[in-house]
ModelCIF file with pLDDT and N, C-alpha, C, O atoms, coordinates in Angstrom:
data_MODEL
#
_entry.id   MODEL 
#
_entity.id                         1 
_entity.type                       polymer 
_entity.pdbx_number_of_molecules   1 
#
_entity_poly.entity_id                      1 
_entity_poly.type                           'polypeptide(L)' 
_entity_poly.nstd_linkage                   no 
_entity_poly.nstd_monomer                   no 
_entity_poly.pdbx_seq_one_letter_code       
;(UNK)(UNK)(UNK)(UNK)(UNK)(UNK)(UNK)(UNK)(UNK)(UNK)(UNK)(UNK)(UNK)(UNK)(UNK)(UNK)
(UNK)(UNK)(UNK)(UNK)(UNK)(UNK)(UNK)(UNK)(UNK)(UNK)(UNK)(UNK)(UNK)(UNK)(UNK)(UNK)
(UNK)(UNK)(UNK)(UNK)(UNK)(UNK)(UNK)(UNK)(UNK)(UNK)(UNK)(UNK)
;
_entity_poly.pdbx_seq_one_letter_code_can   XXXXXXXXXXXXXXXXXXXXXXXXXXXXXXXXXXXXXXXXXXXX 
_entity_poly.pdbx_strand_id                 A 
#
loop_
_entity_poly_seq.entity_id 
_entity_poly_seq.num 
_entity_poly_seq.mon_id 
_entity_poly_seq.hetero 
1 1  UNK n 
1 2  UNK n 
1 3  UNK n 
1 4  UNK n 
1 5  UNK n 
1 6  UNK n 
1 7  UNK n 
1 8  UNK n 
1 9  UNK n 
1 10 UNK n 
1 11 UNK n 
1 12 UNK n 
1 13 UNK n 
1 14 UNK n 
1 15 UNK n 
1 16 UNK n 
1 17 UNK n 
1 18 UNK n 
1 19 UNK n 
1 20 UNK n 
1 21 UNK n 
1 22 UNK n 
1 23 UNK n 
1 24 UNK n 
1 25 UNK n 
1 26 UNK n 
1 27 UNK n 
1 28 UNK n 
1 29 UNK n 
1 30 UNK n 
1 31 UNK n 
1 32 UNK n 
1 33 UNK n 
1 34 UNK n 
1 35 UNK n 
1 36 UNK n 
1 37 UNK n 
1 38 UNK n 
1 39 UNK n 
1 40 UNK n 
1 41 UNK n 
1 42 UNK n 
1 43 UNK n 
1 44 UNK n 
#
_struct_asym.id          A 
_struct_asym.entity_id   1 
#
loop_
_ma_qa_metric.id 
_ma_qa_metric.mode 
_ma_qa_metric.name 
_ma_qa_metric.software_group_id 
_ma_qa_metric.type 
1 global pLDDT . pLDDT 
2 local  pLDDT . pLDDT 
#
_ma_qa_metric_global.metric_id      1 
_ma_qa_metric_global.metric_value   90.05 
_ma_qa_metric_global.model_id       1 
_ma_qa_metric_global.ordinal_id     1 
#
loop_
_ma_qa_metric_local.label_asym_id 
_ma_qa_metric_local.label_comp_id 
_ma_qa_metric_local.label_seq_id 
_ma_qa_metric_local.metric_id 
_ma_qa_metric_local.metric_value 
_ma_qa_metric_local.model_id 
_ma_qa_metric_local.ordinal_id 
A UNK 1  2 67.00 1 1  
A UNK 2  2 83.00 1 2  
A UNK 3  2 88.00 1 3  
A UNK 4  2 90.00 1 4  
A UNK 5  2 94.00 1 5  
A UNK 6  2 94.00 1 6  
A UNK 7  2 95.00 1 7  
A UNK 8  2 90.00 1 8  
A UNK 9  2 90.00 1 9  
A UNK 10 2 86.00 1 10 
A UNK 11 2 87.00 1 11 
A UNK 12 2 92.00 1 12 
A UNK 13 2 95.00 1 13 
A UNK 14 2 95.00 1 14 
A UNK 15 2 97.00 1 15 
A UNK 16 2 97.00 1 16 
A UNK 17 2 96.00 1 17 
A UNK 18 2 97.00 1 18 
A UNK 19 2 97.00 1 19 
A UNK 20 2 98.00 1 20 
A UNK 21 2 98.00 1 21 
A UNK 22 2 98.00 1 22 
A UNK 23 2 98.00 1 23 
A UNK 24 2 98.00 1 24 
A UNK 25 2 97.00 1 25 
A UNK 26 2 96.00 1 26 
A UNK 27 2 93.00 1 27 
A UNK 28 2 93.00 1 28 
A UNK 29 2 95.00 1 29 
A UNK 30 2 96.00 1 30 
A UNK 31 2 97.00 1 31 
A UNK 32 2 97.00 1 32 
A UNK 33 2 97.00 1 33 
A UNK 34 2 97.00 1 34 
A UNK 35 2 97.00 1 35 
A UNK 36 2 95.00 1 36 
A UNK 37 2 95.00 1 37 
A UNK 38 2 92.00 1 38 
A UNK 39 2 86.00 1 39 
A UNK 40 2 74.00 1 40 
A UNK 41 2 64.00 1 41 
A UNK 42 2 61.00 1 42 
A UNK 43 2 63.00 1 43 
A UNK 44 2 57.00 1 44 
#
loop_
_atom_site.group_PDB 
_atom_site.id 
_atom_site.type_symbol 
_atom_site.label_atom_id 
_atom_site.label_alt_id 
_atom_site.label_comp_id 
_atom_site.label_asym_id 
_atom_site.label_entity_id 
_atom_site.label_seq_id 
_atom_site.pdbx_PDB_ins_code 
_atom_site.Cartn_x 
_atom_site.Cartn_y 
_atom_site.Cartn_z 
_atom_site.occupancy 
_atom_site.B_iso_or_equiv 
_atom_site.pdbx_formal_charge 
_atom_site.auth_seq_id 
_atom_site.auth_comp_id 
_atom_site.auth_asym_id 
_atom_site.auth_atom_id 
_atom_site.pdbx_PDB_model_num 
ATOM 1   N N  . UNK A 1 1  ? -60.928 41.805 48.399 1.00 67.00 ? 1  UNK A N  1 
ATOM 2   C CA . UNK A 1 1  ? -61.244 43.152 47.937 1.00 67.00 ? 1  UNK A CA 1 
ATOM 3   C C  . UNK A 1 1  ? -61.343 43.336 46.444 1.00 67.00 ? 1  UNK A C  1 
ATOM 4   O O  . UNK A 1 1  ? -61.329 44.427 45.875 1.00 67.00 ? 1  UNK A O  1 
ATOM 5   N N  . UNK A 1 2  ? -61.433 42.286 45.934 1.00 83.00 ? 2  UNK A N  1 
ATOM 6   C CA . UNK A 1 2  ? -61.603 42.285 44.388 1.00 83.00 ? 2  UNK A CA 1 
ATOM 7   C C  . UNK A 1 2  ? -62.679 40.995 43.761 1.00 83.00 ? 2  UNK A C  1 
ATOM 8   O O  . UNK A 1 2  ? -62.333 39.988 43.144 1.00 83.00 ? 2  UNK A O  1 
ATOM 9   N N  . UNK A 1 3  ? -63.406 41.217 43.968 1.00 88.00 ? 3  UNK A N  1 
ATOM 10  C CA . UNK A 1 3  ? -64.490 40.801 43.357 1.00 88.00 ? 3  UNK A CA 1 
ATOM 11  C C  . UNK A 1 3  ? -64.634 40.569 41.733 1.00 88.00 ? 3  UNK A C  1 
ATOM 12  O O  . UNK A 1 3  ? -64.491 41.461 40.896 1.00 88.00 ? 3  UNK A O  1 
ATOM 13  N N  . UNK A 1 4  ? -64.960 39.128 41.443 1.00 90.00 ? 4  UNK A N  1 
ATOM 14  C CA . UNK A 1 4  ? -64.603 38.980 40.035 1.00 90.00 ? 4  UNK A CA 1 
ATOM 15  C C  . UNK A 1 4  ? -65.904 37.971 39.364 1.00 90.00 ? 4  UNK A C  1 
ATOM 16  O O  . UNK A 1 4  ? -66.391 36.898 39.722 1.00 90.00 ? 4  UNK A O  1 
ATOM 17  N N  . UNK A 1 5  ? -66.113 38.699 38.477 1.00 94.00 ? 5  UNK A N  1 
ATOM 18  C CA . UNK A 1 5  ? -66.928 37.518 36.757 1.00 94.00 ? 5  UNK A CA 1 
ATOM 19  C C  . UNK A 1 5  ? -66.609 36.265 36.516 1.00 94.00 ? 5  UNK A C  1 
ATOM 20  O O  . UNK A 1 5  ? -65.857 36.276 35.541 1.00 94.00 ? 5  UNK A O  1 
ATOM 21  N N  . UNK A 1 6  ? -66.757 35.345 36.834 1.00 94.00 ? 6  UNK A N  1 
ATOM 22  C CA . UNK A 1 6  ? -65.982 34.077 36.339 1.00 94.00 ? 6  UNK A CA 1 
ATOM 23  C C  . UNK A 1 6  ? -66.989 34.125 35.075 1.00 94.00 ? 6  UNK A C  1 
ATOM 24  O O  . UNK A 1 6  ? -68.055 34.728 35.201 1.00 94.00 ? 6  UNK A O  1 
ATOM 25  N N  . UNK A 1 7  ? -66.700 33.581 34.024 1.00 95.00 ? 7  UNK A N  1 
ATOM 26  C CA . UNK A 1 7  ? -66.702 32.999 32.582 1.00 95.00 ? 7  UNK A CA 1 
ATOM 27  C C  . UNK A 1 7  ? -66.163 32.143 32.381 1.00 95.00 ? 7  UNK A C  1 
ATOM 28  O O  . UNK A 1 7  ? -64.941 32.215 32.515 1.00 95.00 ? 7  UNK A O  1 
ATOM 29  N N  . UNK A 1 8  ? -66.888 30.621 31.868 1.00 90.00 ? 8  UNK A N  1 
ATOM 30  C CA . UNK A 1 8  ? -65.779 29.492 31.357 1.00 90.00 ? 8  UNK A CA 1 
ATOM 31  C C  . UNK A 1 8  ? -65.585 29.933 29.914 1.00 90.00 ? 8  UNK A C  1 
ATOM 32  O O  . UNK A 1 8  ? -66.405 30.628 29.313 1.00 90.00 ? 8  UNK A O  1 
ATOM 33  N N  . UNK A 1 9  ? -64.606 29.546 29.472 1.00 90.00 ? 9  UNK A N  1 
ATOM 34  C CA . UNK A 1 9  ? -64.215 29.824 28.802 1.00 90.00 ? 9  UNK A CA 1 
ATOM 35  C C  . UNK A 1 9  ? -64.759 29.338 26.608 1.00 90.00 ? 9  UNK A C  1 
ATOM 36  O O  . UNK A 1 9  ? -64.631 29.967 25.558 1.00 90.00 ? 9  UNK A O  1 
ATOM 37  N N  . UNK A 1 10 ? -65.448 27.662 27.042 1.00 86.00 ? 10 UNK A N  1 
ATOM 38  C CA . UNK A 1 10 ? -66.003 27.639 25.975 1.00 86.00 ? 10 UNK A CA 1 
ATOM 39  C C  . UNK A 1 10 ? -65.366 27.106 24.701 1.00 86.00 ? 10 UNK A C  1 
ATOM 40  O O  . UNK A 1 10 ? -64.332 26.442 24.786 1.00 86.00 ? 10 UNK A O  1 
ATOM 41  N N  . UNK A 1 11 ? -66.055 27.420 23.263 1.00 87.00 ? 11 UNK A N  1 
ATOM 42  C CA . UNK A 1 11 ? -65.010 27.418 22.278 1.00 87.00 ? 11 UNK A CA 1 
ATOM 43  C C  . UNK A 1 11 ? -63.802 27.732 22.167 1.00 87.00 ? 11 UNK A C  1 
ATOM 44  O O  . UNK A 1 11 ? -62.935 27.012 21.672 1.00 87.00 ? 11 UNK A O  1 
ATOM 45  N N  . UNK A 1 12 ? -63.591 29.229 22.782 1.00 92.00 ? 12 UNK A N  1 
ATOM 46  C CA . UNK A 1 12 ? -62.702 30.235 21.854 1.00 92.00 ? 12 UNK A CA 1 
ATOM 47  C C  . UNK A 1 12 ? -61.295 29.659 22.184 1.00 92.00 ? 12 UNK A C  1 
ATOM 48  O O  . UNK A 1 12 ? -60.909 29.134 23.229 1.00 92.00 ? 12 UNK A O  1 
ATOM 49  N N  . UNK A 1 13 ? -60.653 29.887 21.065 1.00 95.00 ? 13 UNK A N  1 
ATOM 50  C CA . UNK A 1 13 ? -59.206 30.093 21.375 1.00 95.00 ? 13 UNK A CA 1 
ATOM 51  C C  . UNK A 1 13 ? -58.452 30.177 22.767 1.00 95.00 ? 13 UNK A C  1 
ATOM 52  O O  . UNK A 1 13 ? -58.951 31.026 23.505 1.00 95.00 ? 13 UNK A O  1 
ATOM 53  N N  . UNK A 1 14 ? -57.451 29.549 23.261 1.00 95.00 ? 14 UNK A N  1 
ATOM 54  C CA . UNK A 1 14 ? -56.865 29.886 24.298 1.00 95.00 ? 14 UNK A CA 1 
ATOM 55  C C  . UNK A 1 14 ? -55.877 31.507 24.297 1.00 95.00 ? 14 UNK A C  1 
ATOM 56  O O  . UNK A 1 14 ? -54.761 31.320 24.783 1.00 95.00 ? 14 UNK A O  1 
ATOM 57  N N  . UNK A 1 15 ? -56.099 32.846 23.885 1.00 97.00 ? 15 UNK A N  1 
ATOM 58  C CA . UNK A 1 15 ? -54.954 33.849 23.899 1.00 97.00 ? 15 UNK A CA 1 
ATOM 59  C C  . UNK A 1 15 ? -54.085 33.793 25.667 1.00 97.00 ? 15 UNK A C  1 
ATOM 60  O O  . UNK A 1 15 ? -54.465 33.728 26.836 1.00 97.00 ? 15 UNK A O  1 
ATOM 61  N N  . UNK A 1 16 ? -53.103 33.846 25.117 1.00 97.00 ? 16 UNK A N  1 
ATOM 62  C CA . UNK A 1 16 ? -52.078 33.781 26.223 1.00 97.00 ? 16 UNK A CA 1 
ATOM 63  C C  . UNK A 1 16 ? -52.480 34.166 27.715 1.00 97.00 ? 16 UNK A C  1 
ATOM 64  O O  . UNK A 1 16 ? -52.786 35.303 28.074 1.00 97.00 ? 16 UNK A O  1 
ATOM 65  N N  . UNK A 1 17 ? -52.425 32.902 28.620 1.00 96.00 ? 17 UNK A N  1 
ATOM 66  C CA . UNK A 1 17 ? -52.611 33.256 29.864 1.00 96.00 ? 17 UNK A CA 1 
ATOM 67  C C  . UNK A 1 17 ? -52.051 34.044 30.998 1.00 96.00 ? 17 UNK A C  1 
ATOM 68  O O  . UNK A 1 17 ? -50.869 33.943 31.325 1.00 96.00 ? 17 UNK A O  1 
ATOM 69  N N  . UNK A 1 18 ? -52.625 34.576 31.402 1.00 97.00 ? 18 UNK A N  1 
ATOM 70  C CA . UNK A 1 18 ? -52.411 36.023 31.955 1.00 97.00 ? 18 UNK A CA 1 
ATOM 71  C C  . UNK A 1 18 ? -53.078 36.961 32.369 1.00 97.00 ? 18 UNK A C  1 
ATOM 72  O O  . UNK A 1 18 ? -54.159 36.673 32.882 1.00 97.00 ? 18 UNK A O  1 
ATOM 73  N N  . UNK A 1 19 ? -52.705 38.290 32.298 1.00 97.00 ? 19 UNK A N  1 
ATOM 74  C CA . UNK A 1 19 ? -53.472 38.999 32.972 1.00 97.00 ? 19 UNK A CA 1 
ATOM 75  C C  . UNK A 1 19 ? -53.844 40.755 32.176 1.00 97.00 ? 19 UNK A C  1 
ATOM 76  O O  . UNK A 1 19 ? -52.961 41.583 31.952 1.00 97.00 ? 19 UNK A O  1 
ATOM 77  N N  . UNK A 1 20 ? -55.232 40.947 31.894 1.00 98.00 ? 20 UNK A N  1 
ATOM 78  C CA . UNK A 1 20 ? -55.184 41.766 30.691 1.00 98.00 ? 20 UNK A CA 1 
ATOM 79  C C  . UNK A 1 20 ? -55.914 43.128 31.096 1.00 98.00 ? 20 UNK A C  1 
ATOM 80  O O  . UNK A 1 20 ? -56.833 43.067 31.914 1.00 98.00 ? 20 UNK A O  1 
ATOM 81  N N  . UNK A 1 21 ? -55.589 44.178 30.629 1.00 98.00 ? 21 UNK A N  1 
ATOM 82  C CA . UNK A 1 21 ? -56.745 45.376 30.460 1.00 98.00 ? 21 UNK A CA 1 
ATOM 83  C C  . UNK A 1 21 ? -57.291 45.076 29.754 1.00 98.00 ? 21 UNK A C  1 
ATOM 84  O O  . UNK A 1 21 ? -56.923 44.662 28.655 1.00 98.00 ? 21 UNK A O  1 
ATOM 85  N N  . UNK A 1 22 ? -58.651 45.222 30.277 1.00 98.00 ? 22 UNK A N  1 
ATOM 86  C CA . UNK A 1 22 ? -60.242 45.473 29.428 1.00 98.00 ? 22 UNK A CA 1 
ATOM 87  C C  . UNK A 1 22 ? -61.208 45.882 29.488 1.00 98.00 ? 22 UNK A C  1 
ATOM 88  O O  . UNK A 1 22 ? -61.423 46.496 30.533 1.00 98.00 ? 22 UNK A O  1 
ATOM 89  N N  . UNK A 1 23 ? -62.271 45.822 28.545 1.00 98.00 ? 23 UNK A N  1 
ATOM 90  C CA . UNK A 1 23 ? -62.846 46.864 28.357 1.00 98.00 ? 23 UNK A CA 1 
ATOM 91  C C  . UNK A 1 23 ? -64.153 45.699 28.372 1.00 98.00 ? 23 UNK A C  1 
ATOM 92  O O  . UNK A 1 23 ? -64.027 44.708 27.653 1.00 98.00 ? 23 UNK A O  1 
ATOM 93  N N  . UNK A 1 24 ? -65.492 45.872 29.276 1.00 98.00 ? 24 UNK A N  1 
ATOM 94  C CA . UNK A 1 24 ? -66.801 45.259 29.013 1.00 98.00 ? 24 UNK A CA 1 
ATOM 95  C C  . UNK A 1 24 ? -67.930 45.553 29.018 1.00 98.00 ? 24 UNK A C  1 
ATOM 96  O O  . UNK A 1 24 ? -68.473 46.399 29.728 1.00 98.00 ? 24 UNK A O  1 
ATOM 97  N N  . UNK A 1 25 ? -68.495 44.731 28.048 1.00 97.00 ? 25 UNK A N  1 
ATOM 98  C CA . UNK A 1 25 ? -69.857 45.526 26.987 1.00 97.00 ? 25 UNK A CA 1 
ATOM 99  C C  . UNK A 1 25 ? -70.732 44.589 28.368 1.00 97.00 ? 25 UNK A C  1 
ATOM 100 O O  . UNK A 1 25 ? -70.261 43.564 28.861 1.00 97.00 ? 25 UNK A O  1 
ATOM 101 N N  . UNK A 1 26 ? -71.796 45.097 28.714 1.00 96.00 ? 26 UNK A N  1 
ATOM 102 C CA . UNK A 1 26 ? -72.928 44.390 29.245 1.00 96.00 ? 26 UNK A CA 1 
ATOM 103 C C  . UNK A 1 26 ? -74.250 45.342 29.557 1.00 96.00 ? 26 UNK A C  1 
ATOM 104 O O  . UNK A 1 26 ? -74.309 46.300 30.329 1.00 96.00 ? 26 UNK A O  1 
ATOM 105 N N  . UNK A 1 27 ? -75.338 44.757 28.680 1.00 93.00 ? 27 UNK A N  1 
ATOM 106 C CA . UNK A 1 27 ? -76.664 45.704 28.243 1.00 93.00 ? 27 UNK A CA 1 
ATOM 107 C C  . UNK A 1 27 ? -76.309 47.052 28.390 1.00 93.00 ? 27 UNK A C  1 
ATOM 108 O O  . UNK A 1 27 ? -76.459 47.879 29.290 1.00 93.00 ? 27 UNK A O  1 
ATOM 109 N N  . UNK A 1 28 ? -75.741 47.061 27.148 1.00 93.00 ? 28 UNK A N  1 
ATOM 110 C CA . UNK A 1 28 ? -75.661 48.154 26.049 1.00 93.00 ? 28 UNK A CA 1 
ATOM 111 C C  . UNK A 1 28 ? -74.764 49.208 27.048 1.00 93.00 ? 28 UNK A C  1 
ATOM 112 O O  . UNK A 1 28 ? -74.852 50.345 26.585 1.00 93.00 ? 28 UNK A O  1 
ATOM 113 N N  . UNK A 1 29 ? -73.923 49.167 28.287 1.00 95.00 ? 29 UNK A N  1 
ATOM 114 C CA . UNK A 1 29 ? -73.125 49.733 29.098 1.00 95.00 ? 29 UNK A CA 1 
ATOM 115 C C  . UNK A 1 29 ? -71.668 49.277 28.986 1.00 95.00 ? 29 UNK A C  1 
ATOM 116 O O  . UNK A 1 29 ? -71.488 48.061 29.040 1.00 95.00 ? 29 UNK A O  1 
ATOM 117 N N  . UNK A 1 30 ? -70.376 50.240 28.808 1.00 96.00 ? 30 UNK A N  1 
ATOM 118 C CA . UNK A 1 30 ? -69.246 49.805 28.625 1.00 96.00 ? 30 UNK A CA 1 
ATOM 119 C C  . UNK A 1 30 ? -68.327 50.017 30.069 1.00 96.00 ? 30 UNK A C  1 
ATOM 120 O O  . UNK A 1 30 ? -68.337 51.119 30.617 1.00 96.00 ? 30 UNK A O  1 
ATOM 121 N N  . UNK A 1 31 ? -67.643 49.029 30.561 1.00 97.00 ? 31 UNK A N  1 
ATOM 122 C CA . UNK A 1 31 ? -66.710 49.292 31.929 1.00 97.00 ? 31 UNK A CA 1 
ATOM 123 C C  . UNK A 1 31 ? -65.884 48.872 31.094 1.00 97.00 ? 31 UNK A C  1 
ATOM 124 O O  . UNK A 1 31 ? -66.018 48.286 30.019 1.00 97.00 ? 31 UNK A O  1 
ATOM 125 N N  . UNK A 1 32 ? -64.373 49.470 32.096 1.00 97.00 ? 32 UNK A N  1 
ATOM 126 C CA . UNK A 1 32 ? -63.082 48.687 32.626 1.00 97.00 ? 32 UNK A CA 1 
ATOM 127 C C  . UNK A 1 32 ? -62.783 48.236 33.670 1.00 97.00 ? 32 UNK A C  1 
ATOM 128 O O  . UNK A 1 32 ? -63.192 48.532 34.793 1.00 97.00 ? 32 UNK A O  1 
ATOM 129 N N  . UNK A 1 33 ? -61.732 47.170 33.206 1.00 97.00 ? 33 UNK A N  1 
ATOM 130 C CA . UNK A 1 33 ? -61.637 46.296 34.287 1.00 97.00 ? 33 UNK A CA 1 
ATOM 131 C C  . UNK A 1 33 ? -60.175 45.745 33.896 1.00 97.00 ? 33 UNK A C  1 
ATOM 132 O O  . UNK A 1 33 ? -59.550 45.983 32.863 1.00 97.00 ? 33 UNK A O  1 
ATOM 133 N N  . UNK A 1 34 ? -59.662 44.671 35.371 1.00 97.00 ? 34 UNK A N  1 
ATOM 134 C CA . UNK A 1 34 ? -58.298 44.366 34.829 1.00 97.00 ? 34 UNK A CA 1 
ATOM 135 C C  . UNK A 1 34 ? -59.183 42.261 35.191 1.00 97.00 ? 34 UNK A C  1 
ATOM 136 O O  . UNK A 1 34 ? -60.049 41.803 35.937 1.00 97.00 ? 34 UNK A O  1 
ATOM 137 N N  . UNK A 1 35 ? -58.238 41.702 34.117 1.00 97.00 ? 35 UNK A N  1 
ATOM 138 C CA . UNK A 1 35 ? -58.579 40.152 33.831 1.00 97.00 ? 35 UNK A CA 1 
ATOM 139 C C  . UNK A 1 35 ? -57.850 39.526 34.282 1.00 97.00 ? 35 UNK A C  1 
ATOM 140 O O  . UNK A 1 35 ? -56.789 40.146 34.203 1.00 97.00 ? 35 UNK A O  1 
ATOM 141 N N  . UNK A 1 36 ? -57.662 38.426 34.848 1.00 95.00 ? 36 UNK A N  1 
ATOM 142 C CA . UNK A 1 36 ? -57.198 36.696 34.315 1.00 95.00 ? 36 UNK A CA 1 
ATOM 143 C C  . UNK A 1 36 ? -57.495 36.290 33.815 1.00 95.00 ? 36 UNK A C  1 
ATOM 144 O O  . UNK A 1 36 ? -58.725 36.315 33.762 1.00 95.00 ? 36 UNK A O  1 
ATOM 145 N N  . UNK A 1 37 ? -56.597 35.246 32.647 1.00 95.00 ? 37 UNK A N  1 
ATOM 146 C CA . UNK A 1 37 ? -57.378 34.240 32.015 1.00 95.00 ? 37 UNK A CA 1 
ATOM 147 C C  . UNK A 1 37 ? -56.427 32.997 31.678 1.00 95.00 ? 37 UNK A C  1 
ATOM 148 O O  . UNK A 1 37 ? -55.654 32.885 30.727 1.00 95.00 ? 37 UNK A O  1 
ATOM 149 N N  . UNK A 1 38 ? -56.703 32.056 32.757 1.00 92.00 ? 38 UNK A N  1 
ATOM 150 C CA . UNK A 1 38 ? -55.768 30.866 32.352 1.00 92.00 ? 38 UNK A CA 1 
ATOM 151 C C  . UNK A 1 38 ? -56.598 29.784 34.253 1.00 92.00 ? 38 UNK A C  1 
ATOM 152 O O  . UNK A 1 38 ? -57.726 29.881 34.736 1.00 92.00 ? 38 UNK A O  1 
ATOM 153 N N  . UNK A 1 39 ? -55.570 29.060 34.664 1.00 86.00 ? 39 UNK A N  1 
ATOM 154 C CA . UNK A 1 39 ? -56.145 28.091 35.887 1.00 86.00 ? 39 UNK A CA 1 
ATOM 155 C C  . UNK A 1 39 ? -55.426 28.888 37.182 1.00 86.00 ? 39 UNK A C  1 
ATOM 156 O O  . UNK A 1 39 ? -54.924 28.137 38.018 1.00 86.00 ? 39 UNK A O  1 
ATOM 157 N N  . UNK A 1 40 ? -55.366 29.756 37.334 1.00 74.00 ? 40 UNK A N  1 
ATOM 158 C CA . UNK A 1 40 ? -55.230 30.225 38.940 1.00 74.00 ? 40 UNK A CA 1 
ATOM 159 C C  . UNK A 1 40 ? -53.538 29.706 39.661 1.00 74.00 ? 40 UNK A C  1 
ATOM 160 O O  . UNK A 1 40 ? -53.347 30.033 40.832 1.00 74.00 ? 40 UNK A O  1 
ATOM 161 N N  . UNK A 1 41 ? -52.882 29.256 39.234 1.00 64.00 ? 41 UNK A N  1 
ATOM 162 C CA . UNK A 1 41 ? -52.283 28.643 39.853 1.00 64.00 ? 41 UNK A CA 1 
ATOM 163 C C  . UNK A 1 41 ? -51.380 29.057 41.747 1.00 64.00 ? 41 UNK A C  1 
ATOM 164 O O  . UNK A 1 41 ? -50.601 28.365 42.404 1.00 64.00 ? 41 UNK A O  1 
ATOM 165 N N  . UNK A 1 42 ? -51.818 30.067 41.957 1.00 61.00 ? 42 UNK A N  1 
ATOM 166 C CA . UNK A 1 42 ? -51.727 30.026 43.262 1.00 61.00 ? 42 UNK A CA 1 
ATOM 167 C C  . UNK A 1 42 ? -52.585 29.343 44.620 1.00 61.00 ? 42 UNK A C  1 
ATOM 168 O O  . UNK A 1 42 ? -52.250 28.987 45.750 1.00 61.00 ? 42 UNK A O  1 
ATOM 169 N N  . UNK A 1 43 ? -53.939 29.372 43.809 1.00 63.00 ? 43 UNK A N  1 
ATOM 170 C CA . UNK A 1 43 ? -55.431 28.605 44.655 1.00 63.00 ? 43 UNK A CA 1 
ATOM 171 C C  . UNK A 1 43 ? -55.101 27.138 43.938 1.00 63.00 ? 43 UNK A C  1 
ATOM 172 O O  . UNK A 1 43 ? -55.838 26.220 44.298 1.00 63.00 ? 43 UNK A O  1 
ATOM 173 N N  . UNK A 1 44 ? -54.217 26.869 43.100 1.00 57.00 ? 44 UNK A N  1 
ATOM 174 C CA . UNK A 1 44 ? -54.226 25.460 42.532 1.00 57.00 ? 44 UNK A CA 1 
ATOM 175 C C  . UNK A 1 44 ? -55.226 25.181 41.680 1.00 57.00 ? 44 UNK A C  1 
ATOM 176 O O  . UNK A 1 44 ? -55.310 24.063 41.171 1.00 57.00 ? 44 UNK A O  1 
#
């Protein structure tokens, strides 16, 4: 029931893994949303 964006992650910096409020820009439209960002470790 939660449907999600995967993004690898890339250059940037690792900021602390976890789980974040945010806010996303996509063609020129702003949502919220809630994040992960680190390896899942319940699916392994």
């Amino acid at each position: 029931g939660f449907p999600t964006a995967n993004i690898a992650l890339g250059e940037y910096l690792r900021p602390a893994f976890g789980v974040y409020a945010v806010t996303i820009e996509m063609d020129g439209q702003t949502y919220r949303g809630v994040a992960n960002l680190g390896r899942r470790p319940t699916v392994a």
